[in-house]
PDB file of N, CA and C in Angstrom:
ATOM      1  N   UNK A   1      -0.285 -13.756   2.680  1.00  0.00           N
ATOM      2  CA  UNK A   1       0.824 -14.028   3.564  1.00  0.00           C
ATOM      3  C   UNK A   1       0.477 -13.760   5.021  1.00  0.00           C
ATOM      4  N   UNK A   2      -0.426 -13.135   5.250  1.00  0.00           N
ATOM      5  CA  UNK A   2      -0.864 -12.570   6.801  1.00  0.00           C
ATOM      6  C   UNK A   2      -2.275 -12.814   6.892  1.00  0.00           C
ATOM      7  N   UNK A   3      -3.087 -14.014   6.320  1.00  0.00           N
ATOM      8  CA  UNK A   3      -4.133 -14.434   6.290  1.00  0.00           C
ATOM      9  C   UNK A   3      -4.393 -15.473   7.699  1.00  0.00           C
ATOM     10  N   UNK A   4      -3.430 -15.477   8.003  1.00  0.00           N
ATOM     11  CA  UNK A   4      -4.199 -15.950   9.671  1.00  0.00           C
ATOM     12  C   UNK A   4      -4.151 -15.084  10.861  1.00  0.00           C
ATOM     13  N   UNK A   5      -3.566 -13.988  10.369  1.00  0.00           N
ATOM     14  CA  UNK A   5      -3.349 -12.581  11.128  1.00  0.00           C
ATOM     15  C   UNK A   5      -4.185 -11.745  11.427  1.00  0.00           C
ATOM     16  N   UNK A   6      -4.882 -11.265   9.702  1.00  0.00           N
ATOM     17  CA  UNK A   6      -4.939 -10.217   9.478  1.00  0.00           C
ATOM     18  C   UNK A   6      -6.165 -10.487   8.331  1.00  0.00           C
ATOM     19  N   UNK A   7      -7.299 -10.332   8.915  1.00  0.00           N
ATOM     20  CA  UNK A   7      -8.529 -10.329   8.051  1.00  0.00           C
ATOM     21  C   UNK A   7      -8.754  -9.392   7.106  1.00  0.00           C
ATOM     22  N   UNK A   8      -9.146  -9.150   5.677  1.00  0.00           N
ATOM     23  CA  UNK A   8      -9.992  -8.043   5.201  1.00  0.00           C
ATOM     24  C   UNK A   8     -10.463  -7.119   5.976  1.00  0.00           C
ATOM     25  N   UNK A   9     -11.521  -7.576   6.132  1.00  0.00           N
ATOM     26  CA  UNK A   9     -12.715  -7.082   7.325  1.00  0.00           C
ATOM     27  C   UNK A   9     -12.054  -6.066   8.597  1.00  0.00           C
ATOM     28  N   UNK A  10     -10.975  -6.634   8.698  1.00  0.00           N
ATOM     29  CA  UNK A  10     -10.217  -6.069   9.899  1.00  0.00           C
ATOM     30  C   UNK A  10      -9.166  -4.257   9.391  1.00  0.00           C
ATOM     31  N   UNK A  11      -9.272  -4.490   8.659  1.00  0.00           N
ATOM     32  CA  UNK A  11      -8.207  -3.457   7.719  1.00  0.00           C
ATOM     33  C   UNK A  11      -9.329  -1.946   7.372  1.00  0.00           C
ATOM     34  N   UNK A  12      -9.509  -0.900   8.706  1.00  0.00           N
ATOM     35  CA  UNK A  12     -10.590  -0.135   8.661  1.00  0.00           C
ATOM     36  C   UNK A  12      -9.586   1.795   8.531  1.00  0.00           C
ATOM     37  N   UNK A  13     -10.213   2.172   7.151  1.00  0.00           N
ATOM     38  CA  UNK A  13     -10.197   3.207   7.166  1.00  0.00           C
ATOM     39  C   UNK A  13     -10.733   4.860   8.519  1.00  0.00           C
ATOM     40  N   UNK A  14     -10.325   4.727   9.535  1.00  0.00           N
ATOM     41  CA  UNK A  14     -10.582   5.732  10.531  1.00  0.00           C
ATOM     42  C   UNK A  14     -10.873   6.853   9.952  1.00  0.00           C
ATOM     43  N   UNK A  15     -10.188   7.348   9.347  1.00  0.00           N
ATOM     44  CA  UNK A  15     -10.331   8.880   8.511  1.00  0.00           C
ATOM     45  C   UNK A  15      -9.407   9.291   7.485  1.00  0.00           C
ATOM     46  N   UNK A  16      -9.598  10.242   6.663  1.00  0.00           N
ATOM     47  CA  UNK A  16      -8.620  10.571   5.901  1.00  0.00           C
ATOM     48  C   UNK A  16      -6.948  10.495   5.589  1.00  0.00           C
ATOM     49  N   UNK A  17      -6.509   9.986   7.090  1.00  0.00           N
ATOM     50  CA  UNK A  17      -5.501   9.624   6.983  1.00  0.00           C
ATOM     51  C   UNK A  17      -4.750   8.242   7.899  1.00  0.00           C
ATOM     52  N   UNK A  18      -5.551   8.151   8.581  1.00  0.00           N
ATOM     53  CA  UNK A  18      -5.417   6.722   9.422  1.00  0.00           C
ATOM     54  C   UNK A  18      -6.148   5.559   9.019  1.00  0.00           C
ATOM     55  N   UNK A  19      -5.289   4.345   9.261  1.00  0.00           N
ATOM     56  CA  UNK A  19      -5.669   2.744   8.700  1.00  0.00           C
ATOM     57  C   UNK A  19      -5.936   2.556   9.750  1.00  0.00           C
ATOM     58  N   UNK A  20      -6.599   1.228  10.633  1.00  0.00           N
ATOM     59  CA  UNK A  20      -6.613   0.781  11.447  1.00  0.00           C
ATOM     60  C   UNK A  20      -6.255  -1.061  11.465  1.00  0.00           C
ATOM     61  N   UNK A  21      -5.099  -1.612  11.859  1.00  0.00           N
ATOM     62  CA  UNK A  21      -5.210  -2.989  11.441  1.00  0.00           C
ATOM     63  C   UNK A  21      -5.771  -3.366  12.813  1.00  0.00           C
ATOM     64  N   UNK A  22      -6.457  -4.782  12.767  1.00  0.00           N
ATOM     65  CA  UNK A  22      -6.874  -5.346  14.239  1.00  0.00           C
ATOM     66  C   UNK A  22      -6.639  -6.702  13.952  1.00  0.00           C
ATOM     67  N   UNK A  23      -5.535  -7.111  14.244  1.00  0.00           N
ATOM     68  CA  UNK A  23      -5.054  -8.603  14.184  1.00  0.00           C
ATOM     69  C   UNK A  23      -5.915 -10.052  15.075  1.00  0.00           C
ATOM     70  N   UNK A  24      -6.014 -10.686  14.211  1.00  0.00           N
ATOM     71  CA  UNK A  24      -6.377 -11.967  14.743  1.00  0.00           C
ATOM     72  C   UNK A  24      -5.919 -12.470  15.853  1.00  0.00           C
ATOM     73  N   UNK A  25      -4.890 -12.235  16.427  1.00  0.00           N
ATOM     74  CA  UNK A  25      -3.858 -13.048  17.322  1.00  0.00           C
ATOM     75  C   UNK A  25      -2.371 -11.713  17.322  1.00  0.00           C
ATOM     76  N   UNK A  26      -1.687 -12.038  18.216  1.00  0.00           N
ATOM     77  CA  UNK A  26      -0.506 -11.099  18.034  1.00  0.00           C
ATOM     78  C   UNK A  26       0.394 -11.854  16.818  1.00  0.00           C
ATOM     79  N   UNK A  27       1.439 -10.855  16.515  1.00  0.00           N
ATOM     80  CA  UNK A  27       2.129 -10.942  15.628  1.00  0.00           C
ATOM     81  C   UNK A  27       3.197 -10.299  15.503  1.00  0.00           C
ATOM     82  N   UNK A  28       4.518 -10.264  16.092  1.00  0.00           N
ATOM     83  CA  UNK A  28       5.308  -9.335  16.109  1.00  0.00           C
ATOM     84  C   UNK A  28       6.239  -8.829  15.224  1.00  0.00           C
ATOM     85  N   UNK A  29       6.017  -9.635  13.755  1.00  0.00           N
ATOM     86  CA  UNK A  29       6.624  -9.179  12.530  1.00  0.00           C
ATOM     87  C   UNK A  29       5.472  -8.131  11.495  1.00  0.00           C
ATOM     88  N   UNK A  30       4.527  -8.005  12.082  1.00  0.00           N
ATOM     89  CA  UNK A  30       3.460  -7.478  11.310  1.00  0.00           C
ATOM     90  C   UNK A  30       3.820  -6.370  11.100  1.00  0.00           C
ATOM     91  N   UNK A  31       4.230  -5.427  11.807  1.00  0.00           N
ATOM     92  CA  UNK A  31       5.276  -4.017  11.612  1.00  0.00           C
ATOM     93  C   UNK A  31       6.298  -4.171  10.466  1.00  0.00           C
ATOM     94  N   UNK A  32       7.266  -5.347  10.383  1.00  0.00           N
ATOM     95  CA  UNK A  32       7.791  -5.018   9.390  1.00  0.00           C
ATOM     96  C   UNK A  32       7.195  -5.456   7.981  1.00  0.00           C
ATOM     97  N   UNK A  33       6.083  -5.400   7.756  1.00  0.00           N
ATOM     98  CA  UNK A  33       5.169  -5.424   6.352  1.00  0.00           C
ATOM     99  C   UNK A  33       4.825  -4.276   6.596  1.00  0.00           C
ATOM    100  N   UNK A  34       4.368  -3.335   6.991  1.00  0.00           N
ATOM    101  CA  UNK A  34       4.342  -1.848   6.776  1.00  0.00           C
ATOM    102  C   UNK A  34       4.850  -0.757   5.697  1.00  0.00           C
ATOM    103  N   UNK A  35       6.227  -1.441   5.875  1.00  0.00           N
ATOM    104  CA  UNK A  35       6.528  -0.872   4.828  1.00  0.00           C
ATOM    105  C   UNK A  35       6.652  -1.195   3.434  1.00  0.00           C
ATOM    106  N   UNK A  36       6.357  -2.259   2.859  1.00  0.00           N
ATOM    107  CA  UNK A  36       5.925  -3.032   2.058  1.00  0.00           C
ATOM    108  C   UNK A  36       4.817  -2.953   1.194  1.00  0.00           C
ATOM    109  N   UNK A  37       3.700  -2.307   1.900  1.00  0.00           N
ATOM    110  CA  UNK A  37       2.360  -1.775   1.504  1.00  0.00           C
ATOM    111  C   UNK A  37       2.241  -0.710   1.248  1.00  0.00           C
ATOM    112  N   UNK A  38       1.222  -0.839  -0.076  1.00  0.00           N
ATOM    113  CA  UNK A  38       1.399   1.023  -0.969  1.00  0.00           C
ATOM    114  C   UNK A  38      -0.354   1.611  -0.818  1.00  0.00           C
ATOM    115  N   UNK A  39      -0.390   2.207   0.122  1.00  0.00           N
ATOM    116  CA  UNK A  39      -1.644   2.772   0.398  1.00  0.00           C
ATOM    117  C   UNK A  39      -1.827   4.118  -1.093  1.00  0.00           C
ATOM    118  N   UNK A  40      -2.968   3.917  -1.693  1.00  0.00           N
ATOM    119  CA  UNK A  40      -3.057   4.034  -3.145  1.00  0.00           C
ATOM    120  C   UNK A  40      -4.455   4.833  -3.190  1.00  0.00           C
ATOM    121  N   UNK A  41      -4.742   5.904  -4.499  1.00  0.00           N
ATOM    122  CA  UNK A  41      -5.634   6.596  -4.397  1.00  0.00           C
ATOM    123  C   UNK A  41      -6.377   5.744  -5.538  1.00  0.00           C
ATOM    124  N   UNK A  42      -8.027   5.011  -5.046  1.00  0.00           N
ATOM    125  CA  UNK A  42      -8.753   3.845  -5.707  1.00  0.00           C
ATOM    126  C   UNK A  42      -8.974   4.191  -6.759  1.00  0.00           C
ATOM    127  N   UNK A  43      -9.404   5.567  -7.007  1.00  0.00           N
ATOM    128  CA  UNK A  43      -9.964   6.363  -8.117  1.00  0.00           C
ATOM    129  C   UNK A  43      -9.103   6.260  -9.078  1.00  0.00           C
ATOM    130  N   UNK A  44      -7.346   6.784  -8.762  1.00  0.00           N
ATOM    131  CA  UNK A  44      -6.479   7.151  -9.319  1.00  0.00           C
ATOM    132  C   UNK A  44      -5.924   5.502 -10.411  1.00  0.00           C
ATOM    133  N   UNK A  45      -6.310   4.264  -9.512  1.00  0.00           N
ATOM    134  CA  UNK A  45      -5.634   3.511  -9.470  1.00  0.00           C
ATOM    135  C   UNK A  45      -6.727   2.747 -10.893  1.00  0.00           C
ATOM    136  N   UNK A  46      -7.974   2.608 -10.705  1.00  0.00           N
ATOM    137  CA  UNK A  46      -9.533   2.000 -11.266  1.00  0.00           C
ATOM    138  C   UNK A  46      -9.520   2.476 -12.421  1.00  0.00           C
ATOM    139  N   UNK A  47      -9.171   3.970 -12.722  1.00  0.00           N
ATOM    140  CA  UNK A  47      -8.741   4.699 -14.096  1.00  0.00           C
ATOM    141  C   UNK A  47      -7.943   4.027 -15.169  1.00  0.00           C
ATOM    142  N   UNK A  48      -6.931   3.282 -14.434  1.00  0.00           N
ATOM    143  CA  UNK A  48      -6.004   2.912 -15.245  1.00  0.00           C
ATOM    144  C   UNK A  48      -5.626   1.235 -15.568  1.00  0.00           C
ATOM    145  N   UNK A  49      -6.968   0.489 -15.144  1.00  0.00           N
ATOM    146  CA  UNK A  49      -6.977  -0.929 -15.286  1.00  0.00           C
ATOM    147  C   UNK A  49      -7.104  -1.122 -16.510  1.00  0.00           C
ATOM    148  N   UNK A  50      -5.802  -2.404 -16.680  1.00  0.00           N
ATOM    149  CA  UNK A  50      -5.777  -3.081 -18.090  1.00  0.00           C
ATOM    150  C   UNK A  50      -6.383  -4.039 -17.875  1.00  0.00           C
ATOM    151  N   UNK A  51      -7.606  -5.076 -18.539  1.00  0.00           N
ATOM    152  CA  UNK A  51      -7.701  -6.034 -18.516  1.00  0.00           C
ATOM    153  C   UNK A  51      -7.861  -6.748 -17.048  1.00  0.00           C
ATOM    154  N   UNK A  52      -7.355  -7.698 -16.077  1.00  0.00           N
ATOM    155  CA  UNK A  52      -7.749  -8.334 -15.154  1.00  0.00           C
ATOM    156  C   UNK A  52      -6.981  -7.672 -14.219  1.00  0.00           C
ATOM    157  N   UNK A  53      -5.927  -6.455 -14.787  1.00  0.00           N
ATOM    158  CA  UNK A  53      -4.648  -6.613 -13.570  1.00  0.00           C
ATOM    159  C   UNK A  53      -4.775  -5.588 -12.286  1.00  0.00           C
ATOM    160  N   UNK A  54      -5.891  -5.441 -12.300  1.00  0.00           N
ATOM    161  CA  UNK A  54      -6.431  -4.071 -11.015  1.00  0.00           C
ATOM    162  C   UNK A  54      -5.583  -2.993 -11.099  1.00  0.00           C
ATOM    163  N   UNK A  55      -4.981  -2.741 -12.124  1.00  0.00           N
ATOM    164  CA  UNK A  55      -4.178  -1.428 -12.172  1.00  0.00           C
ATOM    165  C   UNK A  55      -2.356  -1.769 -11.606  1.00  0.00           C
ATOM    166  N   UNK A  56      -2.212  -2.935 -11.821  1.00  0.00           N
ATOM    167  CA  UNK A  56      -0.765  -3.066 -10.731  1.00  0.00           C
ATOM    168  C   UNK A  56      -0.246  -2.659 -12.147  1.00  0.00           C
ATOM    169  N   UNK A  57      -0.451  -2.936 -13.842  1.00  0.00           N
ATOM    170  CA  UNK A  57       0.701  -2.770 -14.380  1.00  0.00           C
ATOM    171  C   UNK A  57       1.066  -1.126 -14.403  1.00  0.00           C
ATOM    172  N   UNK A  58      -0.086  -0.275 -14.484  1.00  0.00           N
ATOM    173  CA  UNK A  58      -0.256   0.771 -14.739  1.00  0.00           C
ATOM    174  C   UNK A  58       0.487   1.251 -12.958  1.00  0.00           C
ATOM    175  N   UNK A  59       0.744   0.740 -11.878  1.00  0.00           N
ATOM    176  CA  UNK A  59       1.153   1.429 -10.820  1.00  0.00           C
ATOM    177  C   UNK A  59       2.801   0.904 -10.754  1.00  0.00           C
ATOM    178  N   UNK A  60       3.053   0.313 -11.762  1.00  0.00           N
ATOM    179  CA  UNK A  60       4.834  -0.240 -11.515  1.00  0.00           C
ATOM    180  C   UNK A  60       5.357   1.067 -12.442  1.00  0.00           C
ATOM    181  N   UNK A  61       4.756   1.842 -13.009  1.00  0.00           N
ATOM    182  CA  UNK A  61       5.600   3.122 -13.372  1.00  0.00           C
ATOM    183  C   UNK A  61       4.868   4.437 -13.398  1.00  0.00           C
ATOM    184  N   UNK A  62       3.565   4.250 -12.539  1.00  0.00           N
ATOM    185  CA  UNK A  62       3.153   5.651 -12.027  1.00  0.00           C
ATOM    186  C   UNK A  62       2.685   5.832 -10.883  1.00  0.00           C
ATOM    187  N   UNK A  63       2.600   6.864 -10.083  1.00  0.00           N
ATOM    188  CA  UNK A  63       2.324   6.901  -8.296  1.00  0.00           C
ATOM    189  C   UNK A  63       1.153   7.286  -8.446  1.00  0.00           C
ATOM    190  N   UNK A  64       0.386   7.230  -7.161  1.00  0.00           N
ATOM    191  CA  UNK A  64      -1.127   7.418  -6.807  1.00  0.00           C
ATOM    192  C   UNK A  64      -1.514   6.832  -5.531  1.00  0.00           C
ATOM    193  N   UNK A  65      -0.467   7.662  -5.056  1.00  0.00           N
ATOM    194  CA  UNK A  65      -0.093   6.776  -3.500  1.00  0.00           C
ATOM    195  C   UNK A  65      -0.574   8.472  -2.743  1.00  0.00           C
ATOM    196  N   UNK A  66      -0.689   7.991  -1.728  1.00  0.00           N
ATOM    197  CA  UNK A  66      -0.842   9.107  -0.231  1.00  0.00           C
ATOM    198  C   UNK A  66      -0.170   8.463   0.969  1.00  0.00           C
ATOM    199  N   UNK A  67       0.052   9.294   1.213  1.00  0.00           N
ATOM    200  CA  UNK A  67       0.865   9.446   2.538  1.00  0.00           C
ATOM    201  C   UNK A  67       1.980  10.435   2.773  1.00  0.00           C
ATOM    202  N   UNK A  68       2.862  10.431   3.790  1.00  0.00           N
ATOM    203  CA  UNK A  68       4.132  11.484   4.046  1.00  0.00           C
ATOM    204  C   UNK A  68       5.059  11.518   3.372  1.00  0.00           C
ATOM    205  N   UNK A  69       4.827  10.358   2.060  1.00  0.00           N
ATOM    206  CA  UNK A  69       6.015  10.271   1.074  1.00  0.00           C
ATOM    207  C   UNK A  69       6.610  10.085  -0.182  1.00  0.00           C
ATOM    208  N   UNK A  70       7.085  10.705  -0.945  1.00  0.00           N
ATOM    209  CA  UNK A  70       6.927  10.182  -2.540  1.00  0.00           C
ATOM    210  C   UNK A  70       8.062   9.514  -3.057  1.00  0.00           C
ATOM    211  N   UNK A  71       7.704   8.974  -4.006  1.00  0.00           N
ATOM    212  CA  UNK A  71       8.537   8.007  -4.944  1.00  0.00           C
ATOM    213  C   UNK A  71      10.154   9.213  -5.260  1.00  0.00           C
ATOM    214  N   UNK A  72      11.114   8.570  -4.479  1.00  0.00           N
ATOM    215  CA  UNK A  72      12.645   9.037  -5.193  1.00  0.00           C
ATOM    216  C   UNK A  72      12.814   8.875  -6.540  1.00  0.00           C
ATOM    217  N   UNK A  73      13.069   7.382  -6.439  1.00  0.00           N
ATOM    218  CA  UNK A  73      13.700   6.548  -7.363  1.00  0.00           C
ATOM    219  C   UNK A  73      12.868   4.912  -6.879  1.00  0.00           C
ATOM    220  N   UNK A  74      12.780   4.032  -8.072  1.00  0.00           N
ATOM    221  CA  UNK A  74      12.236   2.673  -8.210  1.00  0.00           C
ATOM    222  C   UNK A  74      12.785   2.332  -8.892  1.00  0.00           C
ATOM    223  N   UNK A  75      13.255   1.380  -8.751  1.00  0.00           N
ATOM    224  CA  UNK A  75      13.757   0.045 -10.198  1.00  0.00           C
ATOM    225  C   UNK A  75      13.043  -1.006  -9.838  1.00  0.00           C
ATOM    226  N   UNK A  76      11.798  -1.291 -10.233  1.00  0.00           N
ATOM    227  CA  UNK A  76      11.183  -2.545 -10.280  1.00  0.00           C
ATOM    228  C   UNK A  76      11.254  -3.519  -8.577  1.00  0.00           C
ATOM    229  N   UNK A  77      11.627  -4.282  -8.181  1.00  0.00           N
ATOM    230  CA  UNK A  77      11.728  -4.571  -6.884  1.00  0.00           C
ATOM    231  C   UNK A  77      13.301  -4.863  -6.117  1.00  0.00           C
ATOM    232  N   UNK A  78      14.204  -4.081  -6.624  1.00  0.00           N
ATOM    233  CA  UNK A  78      15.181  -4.064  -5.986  1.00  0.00           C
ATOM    234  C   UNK A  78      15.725  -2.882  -5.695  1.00  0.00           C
ATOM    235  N   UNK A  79      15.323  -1.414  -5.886  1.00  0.00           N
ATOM    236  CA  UNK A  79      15.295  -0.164  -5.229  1.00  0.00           C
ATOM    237  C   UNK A  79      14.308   0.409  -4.639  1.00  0.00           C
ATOM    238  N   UNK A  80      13.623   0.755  -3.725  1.00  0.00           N
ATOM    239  CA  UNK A  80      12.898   1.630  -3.596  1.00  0.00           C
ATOM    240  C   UNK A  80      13.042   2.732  -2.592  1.00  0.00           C
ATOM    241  N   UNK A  81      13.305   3.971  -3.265  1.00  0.00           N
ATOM    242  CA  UNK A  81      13.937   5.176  -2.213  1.00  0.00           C
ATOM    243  C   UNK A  81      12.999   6.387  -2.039  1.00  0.00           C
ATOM    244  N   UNK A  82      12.631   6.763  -0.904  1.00  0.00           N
ATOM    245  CA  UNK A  82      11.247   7.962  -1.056  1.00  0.00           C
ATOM    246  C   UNK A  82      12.002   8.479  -0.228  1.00  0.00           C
ATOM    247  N   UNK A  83      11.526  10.189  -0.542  1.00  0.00           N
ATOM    248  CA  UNK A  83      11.208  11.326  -0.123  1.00  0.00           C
ATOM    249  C   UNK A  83      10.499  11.546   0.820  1.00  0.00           C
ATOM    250  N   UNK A  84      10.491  12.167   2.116  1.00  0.00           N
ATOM    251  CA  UNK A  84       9.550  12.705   2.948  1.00  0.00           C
ATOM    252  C   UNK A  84       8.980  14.448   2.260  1.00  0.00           C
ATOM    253  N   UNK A  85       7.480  13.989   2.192  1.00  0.00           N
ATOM    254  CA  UNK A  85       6.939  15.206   1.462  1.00  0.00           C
ATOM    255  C   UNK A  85       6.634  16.375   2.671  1.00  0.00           C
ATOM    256  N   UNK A  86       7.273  17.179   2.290  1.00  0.00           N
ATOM    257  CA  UNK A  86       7.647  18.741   2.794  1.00  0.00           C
ATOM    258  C   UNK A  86       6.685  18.836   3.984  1.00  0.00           C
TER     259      UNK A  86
END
């Protein structure tokens, strides 16, 4: 969806806790996909692949996410409510 935006290549881990995006061109909706995206622990995620599905079935009912926030409550794609972690 942001493939004329927003390269692979462009999407750079800084450090332990910073992403870096570097857009193709400006884009002033690119902020609101932010929150949309589940920054995920690879290890956590590679463990638990069924078959072709890179782990998405195994991450629609378990977390292995990082960042400032955890899973409230989910219902599939019409709730999603987090916690700011302490």
């Amino acid at each position: 969806m942001l493939s004329r935006h927003l390269k692979p290549e462009n999407v750079v881990a800084v450090d332990a806790r910073t992403v870096r995006f570097t857009l193709e061109r400006a884009y002033p909706d690119f902020i609101s996909f932010l929150p949309l995206w589940f920054v995920v622990s690879p290890k956590q995620v590679m463990a638990n692949v069924e078959g072709d599905d890179d782990g998405q079935k195994w991450l629609t009912t378990s977390a292995a996410g990082s960042g400032p926030f955890t899973i409230r409550r989910w219902d599939g794609q019409t709730v999603m409510s987090l916690a700011a972690v302490p």
